[in-house]
C-alpha atoms as a PDB file:
ATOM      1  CA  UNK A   1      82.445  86.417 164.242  1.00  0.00           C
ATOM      2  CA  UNK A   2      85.320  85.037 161.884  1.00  0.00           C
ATOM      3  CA  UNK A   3      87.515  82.026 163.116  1.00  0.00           C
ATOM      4  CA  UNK A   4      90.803  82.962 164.306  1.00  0.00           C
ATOM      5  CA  UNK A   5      92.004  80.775 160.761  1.00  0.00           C
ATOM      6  CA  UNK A   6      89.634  82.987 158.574  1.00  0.00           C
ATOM      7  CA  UNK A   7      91.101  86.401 160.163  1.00  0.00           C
ATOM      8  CA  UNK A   8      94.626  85.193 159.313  1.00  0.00           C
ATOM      9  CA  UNK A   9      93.639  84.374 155.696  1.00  0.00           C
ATOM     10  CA  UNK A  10      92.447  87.519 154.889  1.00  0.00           C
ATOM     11  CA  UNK A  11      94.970  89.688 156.390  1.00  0.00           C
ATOM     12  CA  UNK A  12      97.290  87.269 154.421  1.00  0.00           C
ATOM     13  CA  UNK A  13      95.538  87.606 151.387  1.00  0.00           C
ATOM     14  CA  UNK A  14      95.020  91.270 151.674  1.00  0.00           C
ATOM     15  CA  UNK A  15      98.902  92.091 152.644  1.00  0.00           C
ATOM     16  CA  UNK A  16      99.834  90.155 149.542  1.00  0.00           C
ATOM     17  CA  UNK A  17      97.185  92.576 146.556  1.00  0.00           C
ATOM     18  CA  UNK A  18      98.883  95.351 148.530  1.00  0.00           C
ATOM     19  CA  UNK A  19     102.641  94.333 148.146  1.00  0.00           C
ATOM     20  CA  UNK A  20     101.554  93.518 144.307  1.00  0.00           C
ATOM     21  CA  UNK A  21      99.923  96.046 143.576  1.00  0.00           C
ATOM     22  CA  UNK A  22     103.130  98.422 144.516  1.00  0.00           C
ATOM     23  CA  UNK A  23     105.419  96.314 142.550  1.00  0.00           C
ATOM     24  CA  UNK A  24     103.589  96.556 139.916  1.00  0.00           C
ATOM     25  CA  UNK A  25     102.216 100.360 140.407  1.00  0.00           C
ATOM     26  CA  UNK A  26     106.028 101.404 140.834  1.00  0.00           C
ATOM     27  CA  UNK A  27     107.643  99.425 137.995  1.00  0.00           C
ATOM     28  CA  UNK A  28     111.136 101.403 137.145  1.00  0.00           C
ATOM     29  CA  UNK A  29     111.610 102.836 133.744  1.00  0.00           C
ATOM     30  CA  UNK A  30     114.058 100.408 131.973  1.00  0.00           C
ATOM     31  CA  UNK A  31     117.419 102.419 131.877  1.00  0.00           C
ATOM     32  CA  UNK A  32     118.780 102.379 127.672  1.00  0.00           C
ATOM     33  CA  UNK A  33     121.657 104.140 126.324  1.00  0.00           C
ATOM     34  CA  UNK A  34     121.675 107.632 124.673  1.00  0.00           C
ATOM     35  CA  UNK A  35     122.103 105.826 121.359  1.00  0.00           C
ATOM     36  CA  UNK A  36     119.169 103.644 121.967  1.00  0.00           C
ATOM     37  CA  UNK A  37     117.073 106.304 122.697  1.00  0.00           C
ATOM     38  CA  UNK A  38     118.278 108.520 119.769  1.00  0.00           C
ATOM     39  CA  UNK A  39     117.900 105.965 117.147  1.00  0.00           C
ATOM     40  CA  UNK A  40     114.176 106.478 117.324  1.00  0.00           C
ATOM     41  CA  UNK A  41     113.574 109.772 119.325  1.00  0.00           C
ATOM     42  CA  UNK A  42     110.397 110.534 118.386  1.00  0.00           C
ATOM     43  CA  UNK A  43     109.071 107.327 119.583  1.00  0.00           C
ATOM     44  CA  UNK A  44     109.718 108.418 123.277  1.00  0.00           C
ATOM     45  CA  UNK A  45     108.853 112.097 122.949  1.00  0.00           C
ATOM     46  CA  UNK A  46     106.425 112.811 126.280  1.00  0.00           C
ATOM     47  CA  UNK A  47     107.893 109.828 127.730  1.00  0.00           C
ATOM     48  CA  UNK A  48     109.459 108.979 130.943  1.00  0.00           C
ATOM     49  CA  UNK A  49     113.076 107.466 130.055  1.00  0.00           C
ATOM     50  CA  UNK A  50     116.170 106.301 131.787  1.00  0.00           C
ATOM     51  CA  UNK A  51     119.216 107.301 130.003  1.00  0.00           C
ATOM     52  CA  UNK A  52     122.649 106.361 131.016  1.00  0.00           C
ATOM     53  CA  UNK A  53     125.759 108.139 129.416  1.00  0.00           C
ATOM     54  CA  UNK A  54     129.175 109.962 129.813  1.00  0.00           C
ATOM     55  CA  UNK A  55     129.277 113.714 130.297  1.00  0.00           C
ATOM     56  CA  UNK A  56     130.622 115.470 127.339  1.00  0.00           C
ATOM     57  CA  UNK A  57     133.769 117.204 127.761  1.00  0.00           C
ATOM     58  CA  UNK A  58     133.204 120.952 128.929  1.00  0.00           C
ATOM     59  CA  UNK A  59     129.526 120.300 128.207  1.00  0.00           C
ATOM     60  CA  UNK A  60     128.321 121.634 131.956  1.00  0.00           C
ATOM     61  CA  UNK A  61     126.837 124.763 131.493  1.00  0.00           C
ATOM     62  CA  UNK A  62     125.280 125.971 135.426  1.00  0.00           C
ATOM     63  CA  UNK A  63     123.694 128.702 133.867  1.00  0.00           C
ATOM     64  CA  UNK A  64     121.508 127.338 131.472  1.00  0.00           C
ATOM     65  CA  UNK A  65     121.839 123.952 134.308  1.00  0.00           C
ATOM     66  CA  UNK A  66     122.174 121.922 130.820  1.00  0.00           C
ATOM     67  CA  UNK A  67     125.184 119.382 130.139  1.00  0.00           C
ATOM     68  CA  UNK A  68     125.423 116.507 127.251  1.00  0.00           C
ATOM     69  CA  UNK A  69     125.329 113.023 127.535  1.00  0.00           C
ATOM     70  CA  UNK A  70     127.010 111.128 124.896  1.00  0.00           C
ATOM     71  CA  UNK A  71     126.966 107.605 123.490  1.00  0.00           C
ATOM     72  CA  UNK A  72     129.119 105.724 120.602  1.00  0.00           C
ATOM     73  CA  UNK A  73     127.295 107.977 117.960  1.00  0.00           C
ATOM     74  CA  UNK A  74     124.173 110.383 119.184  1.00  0.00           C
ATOM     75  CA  UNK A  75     124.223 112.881 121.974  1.00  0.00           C
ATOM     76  CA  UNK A  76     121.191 114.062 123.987  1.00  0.00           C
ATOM     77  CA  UNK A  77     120.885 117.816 126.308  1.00  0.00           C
ATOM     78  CA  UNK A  78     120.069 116.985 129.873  1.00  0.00           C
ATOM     79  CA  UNK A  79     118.201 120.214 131.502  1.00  0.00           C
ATOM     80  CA  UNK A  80     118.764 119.415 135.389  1.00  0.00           C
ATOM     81  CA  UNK A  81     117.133 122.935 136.529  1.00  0.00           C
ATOM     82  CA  UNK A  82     114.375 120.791 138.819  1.00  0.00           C
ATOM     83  CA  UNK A  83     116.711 117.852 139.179  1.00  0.00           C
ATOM     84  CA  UNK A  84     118.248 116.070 142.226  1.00  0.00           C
ATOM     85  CA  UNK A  85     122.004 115.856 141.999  1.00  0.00           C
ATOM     86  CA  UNK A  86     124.234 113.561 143.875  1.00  0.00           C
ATOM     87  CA  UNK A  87     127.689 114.620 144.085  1.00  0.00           C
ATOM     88  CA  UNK A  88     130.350 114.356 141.261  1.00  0.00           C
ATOM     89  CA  UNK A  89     128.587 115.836 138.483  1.00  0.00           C
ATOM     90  CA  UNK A  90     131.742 116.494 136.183  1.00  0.00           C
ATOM     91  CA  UNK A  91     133.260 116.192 132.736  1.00  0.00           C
ATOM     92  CA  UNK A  92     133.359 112.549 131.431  1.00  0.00           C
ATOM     93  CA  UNK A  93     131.368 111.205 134.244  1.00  0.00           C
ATOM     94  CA  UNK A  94     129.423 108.617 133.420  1.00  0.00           C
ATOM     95  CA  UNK A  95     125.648 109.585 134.328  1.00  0.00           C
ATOM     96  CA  UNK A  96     122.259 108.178 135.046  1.00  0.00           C
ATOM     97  CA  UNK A  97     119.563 110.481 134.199  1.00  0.00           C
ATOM     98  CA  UNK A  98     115.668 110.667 134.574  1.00  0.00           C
ATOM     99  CA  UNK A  99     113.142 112.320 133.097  1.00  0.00           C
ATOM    100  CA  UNK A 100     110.638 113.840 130.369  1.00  0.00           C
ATOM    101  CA  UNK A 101     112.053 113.260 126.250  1.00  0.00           C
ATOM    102  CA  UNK A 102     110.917 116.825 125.020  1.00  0.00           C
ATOM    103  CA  UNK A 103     111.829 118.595 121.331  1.00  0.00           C
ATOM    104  CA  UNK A 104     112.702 122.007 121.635  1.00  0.00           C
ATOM    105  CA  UNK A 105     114.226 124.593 119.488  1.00  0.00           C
ATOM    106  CA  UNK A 106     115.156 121.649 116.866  1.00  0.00           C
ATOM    107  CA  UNK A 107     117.108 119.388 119.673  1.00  0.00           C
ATOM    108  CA  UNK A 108     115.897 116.755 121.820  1.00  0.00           C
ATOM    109  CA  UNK A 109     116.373 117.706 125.222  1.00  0.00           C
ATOM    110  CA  UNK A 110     116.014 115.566 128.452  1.00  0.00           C
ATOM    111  CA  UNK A 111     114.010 117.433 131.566  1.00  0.00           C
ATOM    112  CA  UNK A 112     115.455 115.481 134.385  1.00  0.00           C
ATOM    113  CA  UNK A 113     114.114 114.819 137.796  1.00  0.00           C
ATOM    114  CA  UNK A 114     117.205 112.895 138.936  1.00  0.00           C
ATOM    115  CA  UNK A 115     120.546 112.558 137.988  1.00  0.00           C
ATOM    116  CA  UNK A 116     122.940 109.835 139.459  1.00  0.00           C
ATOM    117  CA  UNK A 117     126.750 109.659 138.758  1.00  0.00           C
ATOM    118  CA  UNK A 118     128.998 107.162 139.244  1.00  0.00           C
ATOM    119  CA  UNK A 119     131.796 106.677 141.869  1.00  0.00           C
ATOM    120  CA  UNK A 120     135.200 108.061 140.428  1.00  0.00           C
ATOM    121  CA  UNK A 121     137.752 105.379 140.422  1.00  0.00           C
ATOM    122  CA  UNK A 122     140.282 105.504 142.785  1.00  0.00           C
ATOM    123  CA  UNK A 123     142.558 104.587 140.037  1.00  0.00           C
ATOM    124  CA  UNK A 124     141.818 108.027 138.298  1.00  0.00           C
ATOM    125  CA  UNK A 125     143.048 109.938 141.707  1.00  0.00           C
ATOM    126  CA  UNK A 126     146.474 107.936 141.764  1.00  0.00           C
ATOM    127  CA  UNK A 127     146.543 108.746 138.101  1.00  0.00           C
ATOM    128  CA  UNK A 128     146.129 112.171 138.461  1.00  0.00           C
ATOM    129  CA  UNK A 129     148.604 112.198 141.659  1.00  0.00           C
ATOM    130  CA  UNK A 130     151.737 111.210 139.292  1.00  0.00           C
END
């Protein structure tokens, strides 16, 4: 049988490939802008990507569940039919979204599996208040 000091080396060493091989297993997709990603679209087409943007003004459509993101100069379609939503998905929100880069019908158009917004400001309900 093992000495007491051998068992607690390999449980040691065999706690520490498992908690390395999940960090690197379950590495997060880097999160880039919707002009990053639209400079080169093509490059990411298939791809899992992390986009982060604000919701186009009157962009939500919940029939078609598809709403814009916008940057400084590109926009991309988020599809959020299979999506989890948090609360607060509204106009000029800004919005973290997740998923598949596909081209259809001419436009590049995000299939997202999650979609994050921010926390409104409580400055923007005093605002609105006045």
């Amino acid at each position: 049988m093992w000495s007491r000091r051998t068992r607690i080396m390999v449980l040691g060493a065999i706690v520490t490939l498992g908690l390395l091989a999940t960090v690197l297993v379950q590495a997060p997709v880097p999160t880039q802008t919707v002009d990053e990603i639209m400079v080169n679209p093509d490059s990411h087409l298939g791809d899992e990507v992390a986009v982060r943007g604000e919701v186009l003004d009157g962009s939500i459509d919940n029939g078609t569940m598809v709403f814009t993101l916008e940057g400084e100069s590109y926009t991309l379609n988020i599809r959020y039919t299979d999506a989890a939503v948090s609360n607060g998905l509204g106009d000029n929100r800004t919005v973290y979204a997740e998923g598949i880069l596909l081209f259809e019908d001419g436009t590049y158009v995000l299939d997202a599996s999650t979609i994050k917004t921010s926390c409104p400001s409580k400055y923007e309900e005093e605002a609105d208040l006045e």
